[in-house]
C-alpha atoms as a PDB file:
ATOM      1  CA  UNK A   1     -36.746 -26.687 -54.970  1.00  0.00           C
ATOM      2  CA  UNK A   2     -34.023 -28.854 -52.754  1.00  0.00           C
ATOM      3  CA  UNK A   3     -34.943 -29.499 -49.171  1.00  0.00           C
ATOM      4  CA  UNK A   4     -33.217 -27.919 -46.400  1.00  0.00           C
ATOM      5  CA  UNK A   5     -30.887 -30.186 -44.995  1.00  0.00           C
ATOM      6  CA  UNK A   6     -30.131 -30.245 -41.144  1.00  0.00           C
ATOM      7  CA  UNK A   7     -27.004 -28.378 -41.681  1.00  0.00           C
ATOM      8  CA  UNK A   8     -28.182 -25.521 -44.051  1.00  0.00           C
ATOM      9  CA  UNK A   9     -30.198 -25.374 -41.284  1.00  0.00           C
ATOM     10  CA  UNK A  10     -27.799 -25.163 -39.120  1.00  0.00           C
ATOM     11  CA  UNK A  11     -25.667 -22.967 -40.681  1.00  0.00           C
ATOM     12  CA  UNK A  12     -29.005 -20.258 -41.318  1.00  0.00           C
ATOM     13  CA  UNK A  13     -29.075 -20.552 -37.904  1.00  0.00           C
ATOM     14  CA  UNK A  14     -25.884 -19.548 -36.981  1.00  0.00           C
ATOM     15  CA  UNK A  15     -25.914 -16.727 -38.938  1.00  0.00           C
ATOM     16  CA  UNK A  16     -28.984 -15.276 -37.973  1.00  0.00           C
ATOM     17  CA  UNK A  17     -27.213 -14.957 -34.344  1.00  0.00           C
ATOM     18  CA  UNK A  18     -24.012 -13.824 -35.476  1.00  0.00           C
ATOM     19  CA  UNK A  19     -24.845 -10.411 -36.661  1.00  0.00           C
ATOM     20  CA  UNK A  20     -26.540  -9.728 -33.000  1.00  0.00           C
ATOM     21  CA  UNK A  21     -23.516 -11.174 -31.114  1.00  0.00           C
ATOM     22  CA  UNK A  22     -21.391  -9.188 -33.057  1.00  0.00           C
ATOM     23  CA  UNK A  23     -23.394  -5.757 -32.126  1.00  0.00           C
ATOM     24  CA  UNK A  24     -23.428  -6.907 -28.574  1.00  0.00           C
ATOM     25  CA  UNK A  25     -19.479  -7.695 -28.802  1.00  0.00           C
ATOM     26  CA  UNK A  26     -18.423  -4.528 -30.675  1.00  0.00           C
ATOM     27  CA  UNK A  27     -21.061  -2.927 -27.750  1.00  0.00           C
ATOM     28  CA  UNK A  28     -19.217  -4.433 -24.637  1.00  0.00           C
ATOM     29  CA  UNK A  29     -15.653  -3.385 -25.890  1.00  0.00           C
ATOM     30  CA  UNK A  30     -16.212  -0.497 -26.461  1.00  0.00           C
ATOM     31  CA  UNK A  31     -18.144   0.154 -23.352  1.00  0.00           C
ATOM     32  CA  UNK A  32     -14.950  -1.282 -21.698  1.00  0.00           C
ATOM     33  CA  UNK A  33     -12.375   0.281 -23.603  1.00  0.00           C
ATOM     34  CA  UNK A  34     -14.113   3.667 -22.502  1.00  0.00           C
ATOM     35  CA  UNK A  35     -13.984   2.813 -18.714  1.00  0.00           C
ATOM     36  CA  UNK A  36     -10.644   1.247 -18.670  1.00  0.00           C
ATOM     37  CA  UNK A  37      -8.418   3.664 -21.215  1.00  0.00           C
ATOM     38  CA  UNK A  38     -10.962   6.613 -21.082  1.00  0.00           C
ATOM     39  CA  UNK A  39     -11.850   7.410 -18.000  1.00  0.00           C
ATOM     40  CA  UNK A  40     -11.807  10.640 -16.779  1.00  0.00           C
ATOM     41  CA  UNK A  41      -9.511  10.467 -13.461  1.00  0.00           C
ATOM     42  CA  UNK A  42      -8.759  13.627 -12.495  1.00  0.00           C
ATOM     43  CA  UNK A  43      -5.848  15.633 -12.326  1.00  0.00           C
ATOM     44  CA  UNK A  44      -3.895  14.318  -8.866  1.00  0.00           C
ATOM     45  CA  UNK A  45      -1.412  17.004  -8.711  1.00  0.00           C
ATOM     46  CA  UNK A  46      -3.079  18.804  -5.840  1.00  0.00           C
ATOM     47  CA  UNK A  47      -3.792  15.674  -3.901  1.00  0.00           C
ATOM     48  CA  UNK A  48      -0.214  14.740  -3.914  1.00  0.00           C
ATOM     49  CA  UNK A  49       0.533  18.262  -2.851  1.00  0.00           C
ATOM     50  CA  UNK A  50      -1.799  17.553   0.040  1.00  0.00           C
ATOM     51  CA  UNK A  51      -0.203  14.580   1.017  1.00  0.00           C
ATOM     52  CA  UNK A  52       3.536  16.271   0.929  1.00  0.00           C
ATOM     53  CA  UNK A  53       2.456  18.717   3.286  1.00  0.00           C
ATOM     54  CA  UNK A  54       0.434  16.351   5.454  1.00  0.00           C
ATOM     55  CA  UNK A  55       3.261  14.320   5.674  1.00  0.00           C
ATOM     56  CA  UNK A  56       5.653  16.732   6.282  1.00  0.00           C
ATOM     57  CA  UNK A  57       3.497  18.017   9.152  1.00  0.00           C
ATOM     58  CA  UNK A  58       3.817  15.198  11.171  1.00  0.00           C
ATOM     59  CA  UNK A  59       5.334  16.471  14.784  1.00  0.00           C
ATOM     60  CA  UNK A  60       8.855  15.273  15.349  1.00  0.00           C
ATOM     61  CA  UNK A  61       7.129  15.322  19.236  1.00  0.00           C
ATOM     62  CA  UNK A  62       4.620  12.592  19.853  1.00  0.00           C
ATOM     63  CA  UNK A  63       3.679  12.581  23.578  1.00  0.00           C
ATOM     64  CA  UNK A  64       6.717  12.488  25.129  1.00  0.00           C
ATOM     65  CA  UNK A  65       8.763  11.078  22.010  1.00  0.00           C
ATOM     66  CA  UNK A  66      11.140  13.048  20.476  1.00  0.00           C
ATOM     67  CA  UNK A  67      11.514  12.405  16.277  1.00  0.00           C
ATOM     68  CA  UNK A  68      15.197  12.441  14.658  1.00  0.00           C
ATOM     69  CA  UNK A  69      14.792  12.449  11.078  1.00  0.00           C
ATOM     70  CA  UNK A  70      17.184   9.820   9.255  1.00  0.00           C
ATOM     71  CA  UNK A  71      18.381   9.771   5.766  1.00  0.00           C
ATOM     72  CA  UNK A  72      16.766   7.723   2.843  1.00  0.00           C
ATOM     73  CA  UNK A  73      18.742   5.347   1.840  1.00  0.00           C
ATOM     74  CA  UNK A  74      19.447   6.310  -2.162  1.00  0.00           C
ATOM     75  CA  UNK A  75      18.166   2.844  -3.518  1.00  0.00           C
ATOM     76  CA  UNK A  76      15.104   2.708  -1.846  1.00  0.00           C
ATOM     77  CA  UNK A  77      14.508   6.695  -2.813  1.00  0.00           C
ATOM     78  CA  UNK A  78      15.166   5.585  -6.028  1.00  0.00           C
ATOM     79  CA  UNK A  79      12.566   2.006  -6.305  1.00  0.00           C
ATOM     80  CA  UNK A  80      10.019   4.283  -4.815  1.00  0.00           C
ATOM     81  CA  UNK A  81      10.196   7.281  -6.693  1.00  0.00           C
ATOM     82  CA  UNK A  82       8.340   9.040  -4.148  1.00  0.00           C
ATOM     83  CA  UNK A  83       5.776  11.932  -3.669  1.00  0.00           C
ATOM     84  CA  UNK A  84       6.685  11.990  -0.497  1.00  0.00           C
ATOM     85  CA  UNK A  85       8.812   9.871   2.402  1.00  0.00           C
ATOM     86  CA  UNK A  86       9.826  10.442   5.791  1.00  0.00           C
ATOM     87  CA  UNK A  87      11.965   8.312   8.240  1.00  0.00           C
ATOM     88  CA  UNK A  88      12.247   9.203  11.598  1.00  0.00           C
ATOM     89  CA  UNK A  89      13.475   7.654  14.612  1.00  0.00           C
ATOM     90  CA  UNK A  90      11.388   8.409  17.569  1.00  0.00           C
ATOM     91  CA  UNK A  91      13.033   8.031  21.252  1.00  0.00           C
ATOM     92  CA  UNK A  92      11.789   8.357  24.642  1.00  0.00           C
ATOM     93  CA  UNK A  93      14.281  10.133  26.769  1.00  0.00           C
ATOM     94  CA  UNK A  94      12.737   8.664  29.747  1.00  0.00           C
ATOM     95  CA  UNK A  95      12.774   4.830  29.043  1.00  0.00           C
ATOM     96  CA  UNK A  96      15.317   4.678  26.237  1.00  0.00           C
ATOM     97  CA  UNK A  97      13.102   3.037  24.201  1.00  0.00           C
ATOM     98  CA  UNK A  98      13.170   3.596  20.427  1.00  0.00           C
ATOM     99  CA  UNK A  99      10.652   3.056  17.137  1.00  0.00           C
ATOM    100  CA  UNK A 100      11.580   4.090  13.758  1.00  0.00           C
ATOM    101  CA  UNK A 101       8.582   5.387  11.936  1.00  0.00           C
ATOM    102  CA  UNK A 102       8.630   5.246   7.720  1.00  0.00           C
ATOM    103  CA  UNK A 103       5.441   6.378   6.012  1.00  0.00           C
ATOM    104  CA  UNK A 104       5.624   6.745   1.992  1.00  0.00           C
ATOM    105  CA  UNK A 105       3.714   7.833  -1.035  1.00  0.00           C
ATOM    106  CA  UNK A 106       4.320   7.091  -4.057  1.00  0.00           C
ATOM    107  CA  UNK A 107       2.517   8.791  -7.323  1.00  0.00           C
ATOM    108  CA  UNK A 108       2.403   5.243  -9.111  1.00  0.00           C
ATOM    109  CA  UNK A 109       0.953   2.509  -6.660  1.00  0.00           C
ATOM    110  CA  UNK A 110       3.276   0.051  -9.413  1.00  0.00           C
ATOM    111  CA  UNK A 111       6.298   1.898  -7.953  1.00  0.00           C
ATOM    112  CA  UNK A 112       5.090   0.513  -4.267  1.00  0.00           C
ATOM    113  CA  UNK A 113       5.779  -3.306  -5.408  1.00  0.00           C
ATOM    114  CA  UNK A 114       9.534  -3.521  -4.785  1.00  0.00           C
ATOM    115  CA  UNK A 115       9.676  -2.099  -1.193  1.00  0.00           C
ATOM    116  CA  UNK A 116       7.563  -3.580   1.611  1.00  0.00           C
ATOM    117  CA  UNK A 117       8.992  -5.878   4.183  1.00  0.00           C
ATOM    118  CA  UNK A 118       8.857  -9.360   2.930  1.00  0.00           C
ATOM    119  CA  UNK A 119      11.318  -7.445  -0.202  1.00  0.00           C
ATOM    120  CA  UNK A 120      13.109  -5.027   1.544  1.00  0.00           C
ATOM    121  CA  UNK A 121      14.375  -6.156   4.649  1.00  0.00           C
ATOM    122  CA  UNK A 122      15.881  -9.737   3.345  1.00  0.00           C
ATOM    123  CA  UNK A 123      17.080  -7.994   0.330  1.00  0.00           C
ATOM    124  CA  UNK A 124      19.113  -5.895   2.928  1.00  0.00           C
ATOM    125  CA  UNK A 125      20.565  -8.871   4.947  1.00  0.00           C
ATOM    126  CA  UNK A 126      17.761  -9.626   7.271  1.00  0.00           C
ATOM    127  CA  UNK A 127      16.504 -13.095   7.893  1.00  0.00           C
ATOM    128  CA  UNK A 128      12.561 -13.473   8.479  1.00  0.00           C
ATOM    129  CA  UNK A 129      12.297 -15.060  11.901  1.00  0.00           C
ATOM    130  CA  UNK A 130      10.080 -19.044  11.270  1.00  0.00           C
ATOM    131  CA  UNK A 131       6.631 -18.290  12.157  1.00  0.00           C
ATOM    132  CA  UNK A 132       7.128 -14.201  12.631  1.00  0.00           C
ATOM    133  CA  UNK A 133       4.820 -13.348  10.424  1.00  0.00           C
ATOM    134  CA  UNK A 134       1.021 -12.681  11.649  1.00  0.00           C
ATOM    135  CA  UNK A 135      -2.263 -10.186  10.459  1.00  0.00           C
ATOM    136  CA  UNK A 136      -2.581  -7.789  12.623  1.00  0.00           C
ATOM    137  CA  UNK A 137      -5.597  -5.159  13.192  1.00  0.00           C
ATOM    138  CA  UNK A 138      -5.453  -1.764  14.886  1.00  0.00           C
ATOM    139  CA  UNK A 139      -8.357   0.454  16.015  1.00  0.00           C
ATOM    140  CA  UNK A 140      -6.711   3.818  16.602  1.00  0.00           C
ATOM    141  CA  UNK A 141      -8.236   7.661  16.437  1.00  0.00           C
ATOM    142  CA  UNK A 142     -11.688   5.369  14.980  1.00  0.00           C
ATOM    143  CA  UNK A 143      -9.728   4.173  12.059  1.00  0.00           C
ATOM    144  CA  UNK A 144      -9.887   0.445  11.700  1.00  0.00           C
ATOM    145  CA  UNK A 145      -6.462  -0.517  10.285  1.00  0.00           C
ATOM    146  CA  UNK A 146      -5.542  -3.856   9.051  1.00  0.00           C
ATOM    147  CA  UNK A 147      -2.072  -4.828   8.651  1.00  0.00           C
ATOM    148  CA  UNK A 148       0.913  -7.308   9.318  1.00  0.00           C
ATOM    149  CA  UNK A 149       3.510  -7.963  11.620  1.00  0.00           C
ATOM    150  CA  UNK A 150       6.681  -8.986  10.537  1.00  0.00           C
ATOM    151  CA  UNK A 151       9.865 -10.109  12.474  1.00  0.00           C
ATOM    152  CA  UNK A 152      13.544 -10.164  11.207  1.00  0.00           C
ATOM    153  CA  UNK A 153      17.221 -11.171  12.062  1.00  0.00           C
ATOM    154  CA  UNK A 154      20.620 -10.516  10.797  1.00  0.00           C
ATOM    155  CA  UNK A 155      23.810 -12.704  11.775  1.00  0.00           C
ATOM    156  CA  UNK A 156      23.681 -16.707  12.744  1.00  0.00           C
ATOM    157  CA  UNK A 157      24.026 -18.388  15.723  1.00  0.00           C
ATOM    158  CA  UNK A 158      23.809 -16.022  18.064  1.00  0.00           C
ATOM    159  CA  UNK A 159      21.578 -13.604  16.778  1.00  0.00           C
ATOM    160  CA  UNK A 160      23.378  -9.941  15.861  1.00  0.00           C
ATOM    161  CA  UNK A 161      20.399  -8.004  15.594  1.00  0.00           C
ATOM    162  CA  UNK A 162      16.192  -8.943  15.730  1.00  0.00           C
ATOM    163  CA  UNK A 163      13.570  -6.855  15.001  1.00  0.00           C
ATOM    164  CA  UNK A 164       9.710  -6.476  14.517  1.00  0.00           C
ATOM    165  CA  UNK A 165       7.989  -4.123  11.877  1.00  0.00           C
ATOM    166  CA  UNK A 166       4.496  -3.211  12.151  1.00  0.00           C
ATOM    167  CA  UNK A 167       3.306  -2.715   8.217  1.00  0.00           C
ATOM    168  CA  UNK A 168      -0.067  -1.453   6.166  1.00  0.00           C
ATOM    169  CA  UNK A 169      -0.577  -0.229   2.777  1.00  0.00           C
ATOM    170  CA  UNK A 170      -2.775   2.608   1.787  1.00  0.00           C
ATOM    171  CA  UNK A 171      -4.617   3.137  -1.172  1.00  0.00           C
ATOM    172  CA  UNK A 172      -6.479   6.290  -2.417  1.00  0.00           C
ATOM    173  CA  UNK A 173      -9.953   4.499  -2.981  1.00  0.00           C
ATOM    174  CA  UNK A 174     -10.261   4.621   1.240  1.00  0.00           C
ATOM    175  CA  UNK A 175      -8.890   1.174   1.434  1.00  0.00           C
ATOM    176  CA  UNK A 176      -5.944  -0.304   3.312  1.00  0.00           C
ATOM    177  CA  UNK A 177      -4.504  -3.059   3.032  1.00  0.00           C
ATOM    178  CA  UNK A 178      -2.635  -6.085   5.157  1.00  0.00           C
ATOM    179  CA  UNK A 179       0.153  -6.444   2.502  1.00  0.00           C
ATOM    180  CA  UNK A 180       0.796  -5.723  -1.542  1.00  0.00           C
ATOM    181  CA  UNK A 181      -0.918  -8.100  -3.011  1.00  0.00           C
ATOM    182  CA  UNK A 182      -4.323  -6.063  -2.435  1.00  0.00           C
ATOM    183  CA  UNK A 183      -3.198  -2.777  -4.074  1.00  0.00           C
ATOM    184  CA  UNK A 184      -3.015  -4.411  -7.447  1.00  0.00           C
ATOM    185  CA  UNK A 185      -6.710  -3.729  -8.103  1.00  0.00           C
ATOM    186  CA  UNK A 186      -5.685   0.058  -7.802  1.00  0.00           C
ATOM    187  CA  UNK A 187      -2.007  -0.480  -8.914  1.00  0.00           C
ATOM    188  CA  UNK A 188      -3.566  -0.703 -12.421  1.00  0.00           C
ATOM    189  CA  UNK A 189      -6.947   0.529 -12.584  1.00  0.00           C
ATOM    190  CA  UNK A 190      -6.418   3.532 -14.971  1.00  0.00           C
ATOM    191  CA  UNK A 191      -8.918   5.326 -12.385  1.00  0.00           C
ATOM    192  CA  UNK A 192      -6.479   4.757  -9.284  1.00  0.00           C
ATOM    193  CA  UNK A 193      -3.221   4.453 -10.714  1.00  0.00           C
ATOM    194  CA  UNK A 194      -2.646   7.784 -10.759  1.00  0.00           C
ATOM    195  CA  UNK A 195      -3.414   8.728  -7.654  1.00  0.00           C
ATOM    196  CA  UNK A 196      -0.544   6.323  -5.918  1.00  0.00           C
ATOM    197  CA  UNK A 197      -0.330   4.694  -3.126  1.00  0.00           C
ATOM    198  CA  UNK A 198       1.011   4.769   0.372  1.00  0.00           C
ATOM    199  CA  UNK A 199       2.931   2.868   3.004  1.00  0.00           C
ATOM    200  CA  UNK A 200       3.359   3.061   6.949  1.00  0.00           C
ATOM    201  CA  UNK A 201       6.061   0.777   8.741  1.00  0.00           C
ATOM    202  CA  UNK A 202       7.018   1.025  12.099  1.00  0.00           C
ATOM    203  CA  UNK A 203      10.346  -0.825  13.402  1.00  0.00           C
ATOM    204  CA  UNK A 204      10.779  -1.787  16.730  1.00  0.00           C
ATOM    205  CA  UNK A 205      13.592  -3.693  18.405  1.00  0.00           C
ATOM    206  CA  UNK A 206      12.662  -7.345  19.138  1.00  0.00           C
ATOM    207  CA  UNK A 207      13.183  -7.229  22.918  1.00  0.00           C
ATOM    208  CA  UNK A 208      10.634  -4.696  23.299  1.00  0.00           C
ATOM    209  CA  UNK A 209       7.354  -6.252  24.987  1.00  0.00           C
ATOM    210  CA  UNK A 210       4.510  -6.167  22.716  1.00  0.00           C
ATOM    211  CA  UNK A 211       2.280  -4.445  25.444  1.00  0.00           C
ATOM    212  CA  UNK A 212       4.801  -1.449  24.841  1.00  0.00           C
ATOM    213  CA  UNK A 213       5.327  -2.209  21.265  1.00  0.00           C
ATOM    214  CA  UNK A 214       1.050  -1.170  20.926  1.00  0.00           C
ATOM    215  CA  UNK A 215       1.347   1.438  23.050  1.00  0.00           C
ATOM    216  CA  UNK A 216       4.272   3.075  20.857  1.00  0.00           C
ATOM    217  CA  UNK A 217       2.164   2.067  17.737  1.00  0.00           C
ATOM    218  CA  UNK A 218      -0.582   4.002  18.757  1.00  0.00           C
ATOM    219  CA  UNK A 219       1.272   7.120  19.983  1.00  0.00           C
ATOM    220  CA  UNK A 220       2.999   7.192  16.610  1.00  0.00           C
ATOM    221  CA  UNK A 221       0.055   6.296  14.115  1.00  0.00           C
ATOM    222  CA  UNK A 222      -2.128   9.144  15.756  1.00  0.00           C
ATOM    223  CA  UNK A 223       0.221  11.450  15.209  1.00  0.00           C
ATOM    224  CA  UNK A 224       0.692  10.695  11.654  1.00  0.00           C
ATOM    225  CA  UNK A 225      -3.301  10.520  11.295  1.00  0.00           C
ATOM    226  CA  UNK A 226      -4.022  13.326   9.374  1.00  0.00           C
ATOM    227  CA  UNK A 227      -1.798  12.493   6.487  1.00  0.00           C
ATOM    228  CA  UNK A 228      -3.058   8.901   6.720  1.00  0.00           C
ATOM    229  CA  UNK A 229      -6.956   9.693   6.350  1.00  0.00           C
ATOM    230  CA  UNK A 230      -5.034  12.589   3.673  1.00  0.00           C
ATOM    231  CA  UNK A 231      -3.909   9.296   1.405  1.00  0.00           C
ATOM    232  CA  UNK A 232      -7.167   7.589   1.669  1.00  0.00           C
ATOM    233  CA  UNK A 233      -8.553  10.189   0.028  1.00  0.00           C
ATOM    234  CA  UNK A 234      -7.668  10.381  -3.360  1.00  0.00           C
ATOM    235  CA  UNK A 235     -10.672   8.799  -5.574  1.00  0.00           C
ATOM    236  CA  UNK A 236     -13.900   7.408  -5.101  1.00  0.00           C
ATOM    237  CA  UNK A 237     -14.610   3.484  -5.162  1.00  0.00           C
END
């Protein structure tokens, strides 16, 4: 009988393992094709309905502040593909001031990608301001609420137009988020997805003082609360 060399060894050795490591492979895909493709999520169709009528619920008077609705523009309706969006312009008869409030869902979070400010607003002619940008993070009604703040021009030299936009993105695990980049983890988990996403912006003009700017922030946010806590709602963790 011929000795064993070091590589029939080897090779015996090998294939001893292989068979297990196969089982263990064929095991762990299968394990993860069943939680990523075969999942049970849910059928979302009556927590979007929610969220349309929370939305739509919203008072058009916030403490003092009267609510215009505005139009959509059609390209932004139409990047969106909304459950549900609202765009109102919020004045205060007795200071003059102003605040545009936009909150959004969307029944695919992917569909949320295109339109938040650091996309929107320069594809639309506005200019982001050097050194505008900042995290920002709101207490308000006991939600803590981390987002961005934003600032924007049009024209050159001088300035047509500035303006500052309060952002945060909501997704329907409970999270929310300071910009887009953290709702790809529900974007496309096949538990999530489905569920959507949402979006709250408020718009100020640039020569309003931040100590007003917060105050209006808060005045509008509460009121749009319910629908808020509404979108956080969609799935657990």
């Amino acid at each position: 009988m011929s000795k064993e060399t070091r590589v029939d060894r080897g090779r015996r050795r090998i294939g001893e393992w292989l068979g297990p490591l196969l089982c263990l492979l064929l095991l762990g895909g299968l394990t993860a094709d069943r939680r990523l493709y075969h999942m049970p999520v849910g059928d979302p169709g009556p927590y979007h309905a929610r969220i349309r009528a929370a939305v739509q619920a919203i008072p058009a008077n916030l403490d003092g502040w009267e609510g215009i609705d505005e139009t959509v523009p059609p390209s932004a309706v139409e990047l969106l593909r909304p459950n549900v969006i609202l765009g109102r312009r919020y004045v205060n008869p007795r200071t003059g001031q102003w605040a545009k409030l936009m909150i959004v869902h969307c029944r695919d979070a992917r569909d949320m990608g295109g339109h938040y400010p650091p996309v929107c607003y320069p594809s639309n002619g506005w200019t982001p301001d050097p050194g505008g940008t900042r995290e920002r993070t709101w207490t308000i009604g006991g939600l803590r609420i981390p987002g961005m703040e934003y600032a924007f021009h049009t024209g050159g030299f001088p300035r047509t137009s500035s303006i500052i936009v309060y952002n945060f993105i909501l997704r329907p695990d409970g999270l929310i988020e300071r910009d887009i980049r953290g709702l790809v983890e529900a974007a496309y988990d096949p538990r999530k997805k489905l569920f959507g996403a949402g979006q709250v912006q408020v718009l100020f003009e640039a020569s309003t003082p931040e100590a007003s700017r917060e105050k209006i922030f808060e005045i509008l946010i509460r009121g749009c609360l319910p629908a808020i806590r509404e979108i956080l709602s969609g799935v657990t963790q």
